[in-house]
PDB file of N, CA and C in Angstrom:
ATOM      1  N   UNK A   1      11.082 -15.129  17.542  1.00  0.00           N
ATOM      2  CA  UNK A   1      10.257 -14.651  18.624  1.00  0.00           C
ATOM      3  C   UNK A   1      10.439 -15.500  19.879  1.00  0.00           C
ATOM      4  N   UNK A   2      10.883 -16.691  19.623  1.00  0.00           N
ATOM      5  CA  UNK A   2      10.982 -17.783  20.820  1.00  0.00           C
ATOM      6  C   UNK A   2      11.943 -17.306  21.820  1.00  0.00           C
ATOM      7  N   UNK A   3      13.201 -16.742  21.091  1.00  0.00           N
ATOM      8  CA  UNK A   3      14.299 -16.181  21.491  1.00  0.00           C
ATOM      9  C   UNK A   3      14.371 -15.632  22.455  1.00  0.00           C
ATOM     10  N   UNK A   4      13.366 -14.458  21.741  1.00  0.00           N
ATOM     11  CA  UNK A   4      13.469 -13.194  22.322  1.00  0.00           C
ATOM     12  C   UNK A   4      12.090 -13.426  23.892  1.00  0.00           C
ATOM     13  N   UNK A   5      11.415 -14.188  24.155  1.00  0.00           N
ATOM     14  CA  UNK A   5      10.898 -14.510  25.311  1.00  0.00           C
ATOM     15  C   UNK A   5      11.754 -15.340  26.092  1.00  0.00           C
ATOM     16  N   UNK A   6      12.370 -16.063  25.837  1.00  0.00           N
ATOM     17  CA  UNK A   6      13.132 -17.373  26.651  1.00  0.00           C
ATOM     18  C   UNK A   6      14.290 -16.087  27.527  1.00  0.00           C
ATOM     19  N   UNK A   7      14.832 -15.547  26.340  1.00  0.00           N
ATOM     20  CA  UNK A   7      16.440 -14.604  26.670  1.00  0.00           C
ATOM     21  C   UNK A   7      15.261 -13.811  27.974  1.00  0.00           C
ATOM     22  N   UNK A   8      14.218 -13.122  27.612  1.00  0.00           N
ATOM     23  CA  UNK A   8      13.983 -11.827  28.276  1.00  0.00           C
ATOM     24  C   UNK A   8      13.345 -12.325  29.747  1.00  0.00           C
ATOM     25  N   UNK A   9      12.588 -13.588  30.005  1.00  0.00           N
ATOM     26  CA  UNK A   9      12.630 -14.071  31.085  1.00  0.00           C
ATOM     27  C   UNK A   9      13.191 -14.651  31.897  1.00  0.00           C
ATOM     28  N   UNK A  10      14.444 -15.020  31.345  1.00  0.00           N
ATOM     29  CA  UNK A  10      15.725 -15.305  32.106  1.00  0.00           C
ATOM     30  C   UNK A  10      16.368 -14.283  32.453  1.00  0.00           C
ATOM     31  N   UNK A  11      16.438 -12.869  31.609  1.00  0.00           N
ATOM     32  CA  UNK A  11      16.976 -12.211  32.324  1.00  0.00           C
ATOM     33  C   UNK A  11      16.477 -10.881  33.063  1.00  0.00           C
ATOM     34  N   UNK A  12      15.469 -11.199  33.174  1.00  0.00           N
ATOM     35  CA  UNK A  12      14.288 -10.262  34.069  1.00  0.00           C
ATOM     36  C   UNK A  12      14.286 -11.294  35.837  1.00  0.00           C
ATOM     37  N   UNK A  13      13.956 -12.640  35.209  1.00  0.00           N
ATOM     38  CA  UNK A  13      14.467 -13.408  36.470  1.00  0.00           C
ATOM     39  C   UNK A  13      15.826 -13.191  37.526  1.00  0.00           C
ATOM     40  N   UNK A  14      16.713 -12.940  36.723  1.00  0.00           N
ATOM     41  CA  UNK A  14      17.793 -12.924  37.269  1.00  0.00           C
ATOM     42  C   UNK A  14      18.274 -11.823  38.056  1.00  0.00           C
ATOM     43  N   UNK A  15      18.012 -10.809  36.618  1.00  0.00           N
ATOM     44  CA  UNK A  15      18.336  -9.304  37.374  1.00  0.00           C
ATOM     45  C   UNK A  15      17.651  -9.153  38.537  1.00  0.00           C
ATOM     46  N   UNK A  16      16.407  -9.488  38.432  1.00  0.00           N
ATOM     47  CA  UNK A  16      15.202  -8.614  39.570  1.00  0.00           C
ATOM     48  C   UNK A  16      15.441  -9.618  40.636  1.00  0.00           C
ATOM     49  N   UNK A  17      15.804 -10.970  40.937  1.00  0.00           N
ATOM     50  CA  UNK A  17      16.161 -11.632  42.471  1.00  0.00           C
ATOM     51  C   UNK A  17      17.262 -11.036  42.566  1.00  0.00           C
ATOM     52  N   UNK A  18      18.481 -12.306  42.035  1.00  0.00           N
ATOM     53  CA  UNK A  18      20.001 -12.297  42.448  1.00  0.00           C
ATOM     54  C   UNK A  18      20.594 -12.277  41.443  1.00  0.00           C
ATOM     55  N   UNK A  19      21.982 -11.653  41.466  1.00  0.00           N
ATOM     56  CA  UNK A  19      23.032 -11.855  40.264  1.00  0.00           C
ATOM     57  C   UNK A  19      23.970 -12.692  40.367  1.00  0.00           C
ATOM     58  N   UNK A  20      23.447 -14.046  40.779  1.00  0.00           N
ATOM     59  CA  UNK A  20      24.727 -15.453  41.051  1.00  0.00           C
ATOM     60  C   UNK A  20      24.412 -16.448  40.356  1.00  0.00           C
ATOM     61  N   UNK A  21      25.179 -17.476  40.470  1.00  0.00           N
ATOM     62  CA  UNK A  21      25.060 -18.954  39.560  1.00  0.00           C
ATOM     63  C   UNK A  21      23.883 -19.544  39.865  1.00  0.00           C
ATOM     64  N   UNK A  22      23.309 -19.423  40.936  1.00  0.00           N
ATOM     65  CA  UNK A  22      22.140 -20.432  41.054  1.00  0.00           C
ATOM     66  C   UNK A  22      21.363 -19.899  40.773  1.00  0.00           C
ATOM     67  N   UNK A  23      21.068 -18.865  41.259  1.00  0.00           N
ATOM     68  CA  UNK A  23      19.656 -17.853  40.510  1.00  0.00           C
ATOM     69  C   UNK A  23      19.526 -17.843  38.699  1.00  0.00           C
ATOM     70  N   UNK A  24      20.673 -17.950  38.115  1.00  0.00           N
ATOM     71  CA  UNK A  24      20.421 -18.263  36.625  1.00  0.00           C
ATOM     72  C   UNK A  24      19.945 -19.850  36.422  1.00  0.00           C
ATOM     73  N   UNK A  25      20.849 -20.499  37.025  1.00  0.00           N
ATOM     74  CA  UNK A  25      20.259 -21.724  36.924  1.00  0.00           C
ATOM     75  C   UNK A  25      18.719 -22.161  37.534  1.00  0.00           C
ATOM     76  N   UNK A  26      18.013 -21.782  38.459  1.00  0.00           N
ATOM     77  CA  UNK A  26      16.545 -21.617  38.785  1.00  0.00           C
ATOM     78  C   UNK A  26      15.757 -20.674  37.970  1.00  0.00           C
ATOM     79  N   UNK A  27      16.415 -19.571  37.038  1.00  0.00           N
ATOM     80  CA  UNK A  27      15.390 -18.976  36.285  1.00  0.00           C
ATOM     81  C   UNK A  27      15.789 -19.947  35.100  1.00  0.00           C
ATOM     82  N   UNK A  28      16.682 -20.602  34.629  1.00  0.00           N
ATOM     83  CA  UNK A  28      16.539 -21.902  33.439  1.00  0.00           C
ATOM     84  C   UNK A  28      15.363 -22.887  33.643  1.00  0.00           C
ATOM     85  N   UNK A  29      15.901 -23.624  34.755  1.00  0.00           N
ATOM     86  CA  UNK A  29      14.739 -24.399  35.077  1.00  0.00           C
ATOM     87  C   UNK A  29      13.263 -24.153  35.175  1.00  0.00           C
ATOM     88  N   UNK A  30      13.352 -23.028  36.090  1.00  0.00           N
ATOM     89  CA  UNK A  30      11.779 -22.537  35.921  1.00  0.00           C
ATOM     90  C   UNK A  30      10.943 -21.777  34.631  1.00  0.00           C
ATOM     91  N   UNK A  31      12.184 -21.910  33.815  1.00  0.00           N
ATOM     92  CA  UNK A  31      11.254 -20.688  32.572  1.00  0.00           C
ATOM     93  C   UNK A  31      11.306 -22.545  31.850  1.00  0.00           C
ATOM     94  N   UNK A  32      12.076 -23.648  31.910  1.00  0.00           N
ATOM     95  CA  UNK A  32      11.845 -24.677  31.180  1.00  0.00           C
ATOM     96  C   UNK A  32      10.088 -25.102  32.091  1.00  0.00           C
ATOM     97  N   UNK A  33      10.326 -25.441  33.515  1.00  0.00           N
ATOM     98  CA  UNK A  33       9.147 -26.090  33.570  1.00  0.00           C
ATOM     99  C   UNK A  33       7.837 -25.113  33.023  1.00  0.00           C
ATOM    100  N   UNK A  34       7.980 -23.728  33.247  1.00  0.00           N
ATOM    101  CA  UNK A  34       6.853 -23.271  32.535  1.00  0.00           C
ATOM    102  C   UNK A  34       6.270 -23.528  30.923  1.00  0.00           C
ATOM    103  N   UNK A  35       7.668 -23.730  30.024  1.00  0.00           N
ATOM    104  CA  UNK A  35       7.304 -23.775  28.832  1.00  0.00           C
ATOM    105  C   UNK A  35       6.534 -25.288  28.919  1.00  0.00           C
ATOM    106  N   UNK A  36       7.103 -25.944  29.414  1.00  0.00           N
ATOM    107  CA  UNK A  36       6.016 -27.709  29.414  1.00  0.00           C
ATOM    108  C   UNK A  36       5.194 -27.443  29.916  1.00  0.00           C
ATOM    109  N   UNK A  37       4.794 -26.990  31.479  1.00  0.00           N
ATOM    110  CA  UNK A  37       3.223 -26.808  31.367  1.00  0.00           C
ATOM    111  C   UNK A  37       2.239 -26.278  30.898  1.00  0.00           C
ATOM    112  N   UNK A  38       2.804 -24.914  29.855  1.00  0.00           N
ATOM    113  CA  UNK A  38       1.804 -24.316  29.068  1.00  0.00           C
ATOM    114  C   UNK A  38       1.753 -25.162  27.673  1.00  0.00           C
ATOM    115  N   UNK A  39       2.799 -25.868  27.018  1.00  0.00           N
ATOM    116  CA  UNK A  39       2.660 -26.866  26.336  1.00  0.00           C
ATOM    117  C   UNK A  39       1.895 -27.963  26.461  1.00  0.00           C
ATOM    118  N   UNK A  40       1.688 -28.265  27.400  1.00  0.00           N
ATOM    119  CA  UNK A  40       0.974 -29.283  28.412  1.00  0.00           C
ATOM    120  C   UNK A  40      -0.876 -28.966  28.059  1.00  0.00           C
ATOM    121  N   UNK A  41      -1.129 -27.673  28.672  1.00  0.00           N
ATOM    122  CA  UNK A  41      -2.060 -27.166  28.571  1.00  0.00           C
ATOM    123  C   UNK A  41      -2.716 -26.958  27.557  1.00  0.00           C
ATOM    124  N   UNK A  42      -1.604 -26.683  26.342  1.00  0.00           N
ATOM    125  CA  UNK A  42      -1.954 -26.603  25.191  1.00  0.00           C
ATOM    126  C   UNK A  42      -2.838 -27.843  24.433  1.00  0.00           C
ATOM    127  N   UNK A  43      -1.897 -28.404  24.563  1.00  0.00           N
ATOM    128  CA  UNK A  43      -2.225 -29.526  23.949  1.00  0.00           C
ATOM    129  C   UNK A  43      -3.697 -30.509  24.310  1.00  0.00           C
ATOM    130  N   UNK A  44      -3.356 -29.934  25.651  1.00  0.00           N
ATOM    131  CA  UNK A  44      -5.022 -31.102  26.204  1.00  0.00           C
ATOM    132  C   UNK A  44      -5.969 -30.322  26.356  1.00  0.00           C
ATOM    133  N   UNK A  45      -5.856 -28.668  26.621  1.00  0.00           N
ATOM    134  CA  UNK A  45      -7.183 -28.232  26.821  1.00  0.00           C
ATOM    135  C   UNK A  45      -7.406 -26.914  26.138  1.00  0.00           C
ATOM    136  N   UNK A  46      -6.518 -26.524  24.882  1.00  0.00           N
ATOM    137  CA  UNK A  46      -7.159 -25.490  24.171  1.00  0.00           C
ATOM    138  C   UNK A  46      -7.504 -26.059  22.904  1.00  0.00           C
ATOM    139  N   UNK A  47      -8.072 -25.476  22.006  1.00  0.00           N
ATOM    140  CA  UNK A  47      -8.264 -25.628  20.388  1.00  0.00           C
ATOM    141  C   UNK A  47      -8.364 -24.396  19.664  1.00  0.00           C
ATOM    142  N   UNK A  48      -8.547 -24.118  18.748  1.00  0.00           N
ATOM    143  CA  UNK A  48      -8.720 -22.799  17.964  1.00  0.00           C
ATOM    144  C   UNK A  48      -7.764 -21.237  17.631  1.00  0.00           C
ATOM    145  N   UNK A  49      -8.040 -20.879  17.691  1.00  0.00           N
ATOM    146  CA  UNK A  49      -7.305 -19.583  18.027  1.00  0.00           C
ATOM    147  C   UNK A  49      -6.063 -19.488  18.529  1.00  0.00           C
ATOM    148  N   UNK A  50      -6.806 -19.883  20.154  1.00  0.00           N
ATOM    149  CA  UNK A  50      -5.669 -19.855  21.643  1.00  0.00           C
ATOM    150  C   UNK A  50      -4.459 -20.525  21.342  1.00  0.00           C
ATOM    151  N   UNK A  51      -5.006 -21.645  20.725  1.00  0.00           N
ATOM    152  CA  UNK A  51      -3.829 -23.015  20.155  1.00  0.00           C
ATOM    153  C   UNK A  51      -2.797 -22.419  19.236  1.00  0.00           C
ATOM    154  N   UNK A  52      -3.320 -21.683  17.890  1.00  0.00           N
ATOM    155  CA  UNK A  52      -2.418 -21.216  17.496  1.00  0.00           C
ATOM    156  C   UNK A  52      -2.038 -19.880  17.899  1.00  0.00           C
ATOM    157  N   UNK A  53      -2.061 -19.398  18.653  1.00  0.00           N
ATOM    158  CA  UNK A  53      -1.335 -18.165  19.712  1.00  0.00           C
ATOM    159  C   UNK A  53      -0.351 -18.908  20.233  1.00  0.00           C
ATOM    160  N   UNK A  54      -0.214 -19.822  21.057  1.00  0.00           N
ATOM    161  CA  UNK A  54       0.365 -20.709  22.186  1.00  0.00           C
ATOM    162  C   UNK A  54       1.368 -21.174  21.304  1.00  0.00           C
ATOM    163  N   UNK A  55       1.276 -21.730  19.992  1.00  0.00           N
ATOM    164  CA  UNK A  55       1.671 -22.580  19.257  1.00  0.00           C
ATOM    165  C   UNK A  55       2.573 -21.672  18.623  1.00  0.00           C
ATOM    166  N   UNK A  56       2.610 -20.639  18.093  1.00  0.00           N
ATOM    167  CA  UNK A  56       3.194 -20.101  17.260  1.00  0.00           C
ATOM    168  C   UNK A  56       4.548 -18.972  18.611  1.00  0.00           C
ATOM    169  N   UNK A  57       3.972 -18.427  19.424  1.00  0.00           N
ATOM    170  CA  UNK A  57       4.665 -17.735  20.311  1.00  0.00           C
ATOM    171  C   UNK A  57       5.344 -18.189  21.486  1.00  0.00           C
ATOM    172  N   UNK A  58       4.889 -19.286  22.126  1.00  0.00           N
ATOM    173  CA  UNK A  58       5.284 -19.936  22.969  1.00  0.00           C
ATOM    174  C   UNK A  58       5.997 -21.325  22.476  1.00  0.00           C
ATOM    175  N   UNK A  59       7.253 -21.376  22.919  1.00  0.00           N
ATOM    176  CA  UNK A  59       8.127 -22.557  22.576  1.00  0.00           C
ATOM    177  C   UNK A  59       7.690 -23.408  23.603  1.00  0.00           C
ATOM    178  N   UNK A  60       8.017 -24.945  23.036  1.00  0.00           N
ATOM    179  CA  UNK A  60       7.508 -26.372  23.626  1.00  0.00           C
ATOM    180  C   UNK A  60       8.375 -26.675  24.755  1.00  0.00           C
ATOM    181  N   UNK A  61       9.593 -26.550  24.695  1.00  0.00           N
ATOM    182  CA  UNK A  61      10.752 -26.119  25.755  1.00  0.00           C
ATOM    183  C   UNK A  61      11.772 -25.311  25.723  1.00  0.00           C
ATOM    184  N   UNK A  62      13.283 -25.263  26.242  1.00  0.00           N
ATOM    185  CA  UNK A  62      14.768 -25.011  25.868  1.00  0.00           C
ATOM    186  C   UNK A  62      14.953 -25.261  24.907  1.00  0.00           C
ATOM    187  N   UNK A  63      15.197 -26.815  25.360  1.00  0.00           N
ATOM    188  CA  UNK A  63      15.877 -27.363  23.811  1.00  0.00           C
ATOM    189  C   UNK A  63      15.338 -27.355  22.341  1.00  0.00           C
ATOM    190  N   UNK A  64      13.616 -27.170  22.581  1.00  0.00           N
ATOM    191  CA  UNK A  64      13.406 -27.109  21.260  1.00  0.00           C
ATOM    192  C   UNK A  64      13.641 -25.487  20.775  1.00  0.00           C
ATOM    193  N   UNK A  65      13.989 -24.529  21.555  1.00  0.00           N
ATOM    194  CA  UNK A  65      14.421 -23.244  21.101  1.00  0.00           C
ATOM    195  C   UNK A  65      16.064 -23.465  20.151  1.00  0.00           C
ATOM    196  N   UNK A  66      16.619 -23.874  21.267  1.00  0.00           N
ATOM    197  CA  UNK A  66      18.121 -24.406  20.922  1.00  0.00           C
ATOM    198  C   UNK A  66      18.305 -24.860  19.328  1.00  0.00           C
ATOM    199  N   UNK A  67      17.721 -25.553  19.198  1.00  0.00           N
ATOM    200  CA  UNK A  67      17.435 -26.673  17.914  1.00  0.00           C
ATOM    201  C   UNK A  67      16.961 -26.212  17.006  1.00  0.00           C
ATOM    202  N   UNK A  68      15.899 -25.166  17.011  1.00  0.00           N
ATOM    203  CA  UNK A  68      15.461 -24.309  15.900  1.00  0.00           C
ATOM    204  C   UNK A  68      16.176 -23.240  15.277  1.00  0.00           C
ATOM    205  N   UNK A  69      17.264 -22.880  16.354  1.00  0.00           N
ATOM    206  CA  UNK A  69      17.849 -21.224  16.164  1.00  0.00           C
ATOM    207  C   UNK A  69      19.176 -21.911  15.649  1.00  0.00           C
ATOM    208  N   UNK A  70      19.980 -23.030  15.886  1.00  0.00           N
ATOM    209  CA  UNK A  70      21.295 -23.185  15.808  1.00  0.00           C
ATOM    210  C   UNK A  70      21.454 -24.146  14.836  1.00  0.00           C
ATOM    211  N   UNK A  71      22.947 -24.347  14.457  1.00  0.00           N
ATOM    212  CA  UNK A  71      23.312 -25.431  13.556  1.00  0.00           C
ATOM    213  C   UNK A  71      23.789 -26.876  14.561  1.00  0.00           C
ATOM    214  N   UNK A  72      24.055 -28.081  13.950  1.00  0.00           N
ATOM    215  CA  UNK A  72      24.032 -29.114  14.609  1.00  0.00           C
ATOM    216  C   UNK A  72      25.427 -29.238  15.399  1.00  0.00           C
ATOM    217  N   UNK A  73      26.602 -28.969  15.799  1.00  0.00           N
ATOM    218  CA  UNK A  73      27.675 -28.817  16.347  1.00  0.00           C
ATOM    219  C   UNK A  73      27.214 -28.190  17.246  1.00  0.00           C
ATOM    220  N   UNK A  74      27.148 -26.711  17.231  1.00  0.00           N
ATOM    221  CA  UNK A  74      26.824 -25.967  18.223  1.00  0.00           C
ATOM    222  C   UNK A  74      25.666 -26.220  18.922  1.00  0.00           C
ATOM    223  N   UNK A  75      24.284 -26.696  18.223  1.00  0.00           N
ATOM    224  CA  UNK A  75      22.922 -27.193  19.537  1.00  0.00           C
ATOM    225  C   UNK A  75      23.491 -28.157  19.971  1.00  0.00           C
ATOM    226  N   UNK A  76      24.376 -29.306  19.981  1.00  0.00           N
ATOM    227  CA  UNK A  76      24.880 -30.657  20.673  1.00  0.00           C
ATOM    228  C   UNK A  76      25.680 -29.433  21.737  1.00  0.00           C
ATOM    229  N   UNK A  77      26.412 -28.425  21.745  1.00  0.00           N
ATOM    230  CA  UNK A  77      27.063 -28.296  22.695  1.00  0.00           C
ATOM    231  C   UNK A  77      26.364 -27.045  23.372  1.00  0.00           C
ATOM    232  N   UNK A  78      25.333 -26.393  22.889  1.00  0.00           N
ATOM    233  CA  UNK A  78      23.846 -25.892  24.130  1.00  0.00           C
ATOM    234  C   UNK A  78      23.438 -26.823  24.593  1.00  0.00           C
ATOM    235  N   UNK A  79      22.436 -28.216  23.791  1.00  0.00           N
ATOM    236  CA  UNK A  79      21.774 -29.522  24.949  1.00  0.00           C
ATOM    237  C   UNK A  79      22.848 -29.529  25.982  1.00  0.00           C
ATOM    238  N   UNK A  80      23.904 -30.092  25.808  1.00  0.00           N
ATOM    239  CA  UNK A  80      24.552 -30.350  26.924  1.00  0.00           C
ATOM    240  C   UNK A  80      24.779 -29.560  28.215  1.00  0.00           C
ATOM    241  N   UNK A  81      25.139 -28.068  27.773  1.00  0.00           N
ATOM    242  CA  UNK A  81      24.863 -27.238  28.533  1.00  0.00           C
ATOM    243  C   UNK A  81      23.940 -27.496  29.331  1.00  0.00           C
ATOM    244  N   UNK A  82      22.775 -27.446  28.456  1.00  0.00           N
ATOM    245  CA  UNK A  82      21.189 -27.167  29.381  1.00  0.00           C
ATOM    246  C   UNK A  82      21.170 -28.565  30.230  1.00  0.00           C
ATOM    247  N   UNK A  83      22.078 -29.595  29.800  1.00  0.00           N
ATOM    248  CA  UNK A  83      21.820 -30.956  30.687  1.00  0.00           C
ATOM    249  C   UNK A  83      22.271 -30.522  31.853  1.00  0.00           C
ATOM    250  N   UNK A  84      23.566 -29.877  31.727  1.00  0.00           N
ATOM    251  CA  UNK A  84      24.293 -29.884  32.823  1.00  0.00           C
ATOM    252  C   UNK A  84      23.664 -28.970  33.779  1.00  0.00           C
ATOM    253  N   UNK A  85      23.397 -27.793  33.123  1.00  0.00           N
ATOM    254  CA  UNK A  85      21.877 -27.107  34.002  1.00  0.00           C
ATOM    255  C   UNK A  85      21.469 -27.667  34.874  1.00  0.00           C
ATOM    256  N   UNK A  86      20.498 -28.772  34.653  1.00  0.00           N
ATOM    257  CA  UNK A  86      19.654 -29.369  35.031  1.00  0.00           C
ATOM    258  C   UNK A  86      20.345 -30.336  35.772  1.00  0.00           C
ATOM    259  N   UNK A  87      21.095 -30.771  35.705  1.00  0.00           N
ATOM    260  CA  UNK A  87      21.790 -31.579  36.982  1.00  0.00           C
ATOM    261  C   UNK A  87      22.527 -30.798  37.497  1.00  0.00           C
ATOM    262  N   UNK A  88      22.795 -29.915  37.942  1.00  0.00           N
ATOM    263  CA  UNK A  88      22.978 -28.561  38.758  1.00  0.00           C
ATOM    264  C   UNK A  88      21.680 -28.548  39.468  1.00  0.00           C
ATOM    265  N   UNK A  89      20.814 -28.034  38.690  1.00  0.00           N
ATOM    266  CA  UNK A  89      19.613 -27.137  39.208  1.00  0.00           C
ATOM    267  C   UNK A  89      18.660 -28.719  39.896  1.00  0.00           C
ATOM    268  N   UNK A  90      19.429 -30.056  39.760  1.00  0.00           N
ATOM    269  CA  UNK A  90      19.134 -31.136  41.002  1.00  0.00           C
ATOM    270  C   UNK A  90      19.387 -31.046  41.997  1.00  0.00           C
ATOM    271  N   UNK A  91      20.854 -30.917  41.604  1.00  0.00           N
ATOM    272  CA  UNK A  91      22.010 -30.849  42.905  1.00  0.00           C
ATOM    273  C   UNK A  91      21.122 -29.965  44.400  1.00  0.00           C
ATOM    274  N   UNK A  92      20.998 -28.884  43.031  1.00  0.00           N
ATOM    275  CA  UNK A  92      20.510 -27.288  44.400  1.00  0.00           C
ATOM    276  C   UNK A  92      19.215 -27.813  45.565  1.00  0.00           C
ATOM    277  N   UNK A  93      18.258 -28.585  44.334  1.00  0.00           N
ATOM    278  CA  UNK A  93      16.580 -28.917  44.733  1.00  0.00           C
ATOM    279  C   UNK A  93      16.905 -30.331  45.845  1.00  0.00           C
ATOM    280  N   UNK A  94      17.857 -30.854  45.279  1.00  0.00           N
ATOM    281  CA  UNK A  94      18.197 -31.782  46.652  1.00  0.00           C
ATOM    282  C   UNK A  94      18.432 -31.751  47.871  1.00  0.00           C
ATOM    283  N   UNK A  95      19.710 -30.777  47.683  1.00  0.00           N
ATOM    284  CA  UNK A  95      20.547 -29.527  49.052  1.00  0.00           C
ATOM    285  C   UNK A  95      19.102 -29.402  49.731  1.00  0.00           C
ATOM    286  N   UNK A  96      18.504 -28.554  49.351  1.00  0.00           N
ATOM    287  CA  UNK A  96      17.542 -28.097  49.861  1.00  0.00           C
ATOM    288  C   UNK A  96      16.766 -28.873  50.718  1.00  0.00           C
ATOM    289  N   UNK A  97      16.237 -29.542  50.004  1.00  0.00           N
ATOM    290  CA  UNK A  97      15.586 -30.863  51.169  1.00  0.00           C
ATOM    291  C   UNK A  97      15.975 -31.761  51.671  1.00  0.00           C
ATOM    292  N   UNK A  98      17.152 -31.825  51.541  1.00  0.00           N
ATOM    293  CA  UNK A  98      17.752 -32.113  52.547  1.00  0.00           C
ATOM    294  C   UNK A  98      18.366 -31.305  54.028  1.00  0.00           C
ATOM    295  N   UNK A  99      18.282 -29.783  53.591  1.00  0.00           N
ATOM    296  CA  UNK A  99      18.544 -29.492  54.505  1.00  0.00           C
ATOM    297  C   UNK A  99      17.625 -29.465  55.060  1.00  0.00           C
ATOM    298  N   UNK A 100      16.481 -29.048  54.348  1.00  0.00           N
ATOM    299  CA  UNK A 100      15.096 -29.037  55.519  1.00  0.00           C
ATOM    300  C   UNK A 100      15.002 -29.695  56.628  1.00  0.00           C
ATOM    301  N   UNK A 101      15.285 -31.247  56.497  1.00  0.00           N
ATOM    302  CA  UNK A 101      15.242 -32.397  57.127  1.00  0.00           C
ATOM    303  C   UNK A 101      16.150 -32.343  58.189  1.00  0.00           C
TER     304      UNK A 101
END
């Protein structure tokens, strides 16, 4: 089930802005920072029920999707991926404010 939310908001993100490299890489990042702050949330301010809703349907991040679904060869060479993501999806957030400036 983790899968199938992570895949479908990445690619609802993507389709519905832009169909280029950075726009995948900003719907990565942003569907990662969402999964930590609802993890986040979880953890400090629900209990009961909600908790296990959150808990059971909502993954803790990427990588812990990665890690659950795959064998150990192949998640070492998704993390990395998703590293490289993410120092990409720096690169972009840097550009940016810097150009602002």
């Amino acid at each position: 089930m983790d899968v199938i939310i992570l895949i479908a908001v990445i690619v609802l993100f993507v389709f519905l802005f832009k169909r280029t490299f950075s726009s995948f890489v900003y719907a990565v990042a942003v569907t990662d920072i969402f999964f930590r702050i609802v993890t986040y949330l979880k953890i400090r301010l629900t209990s009961g029920s909600l908790y296990a809703f959150l808990d059971r349907y909502i993954p803790s991040n990427i990588p812990a999707v990665i890690e659950k679904y795959t064998n150990d060869e192949f998640s070492i060479v998704l993390i990395w991926g998703y590293v490289i993501l993410m120092i990409v999806f720096e690169f972009y957030a840097i550009r940016i404010f810097m150009k602002k400036r």
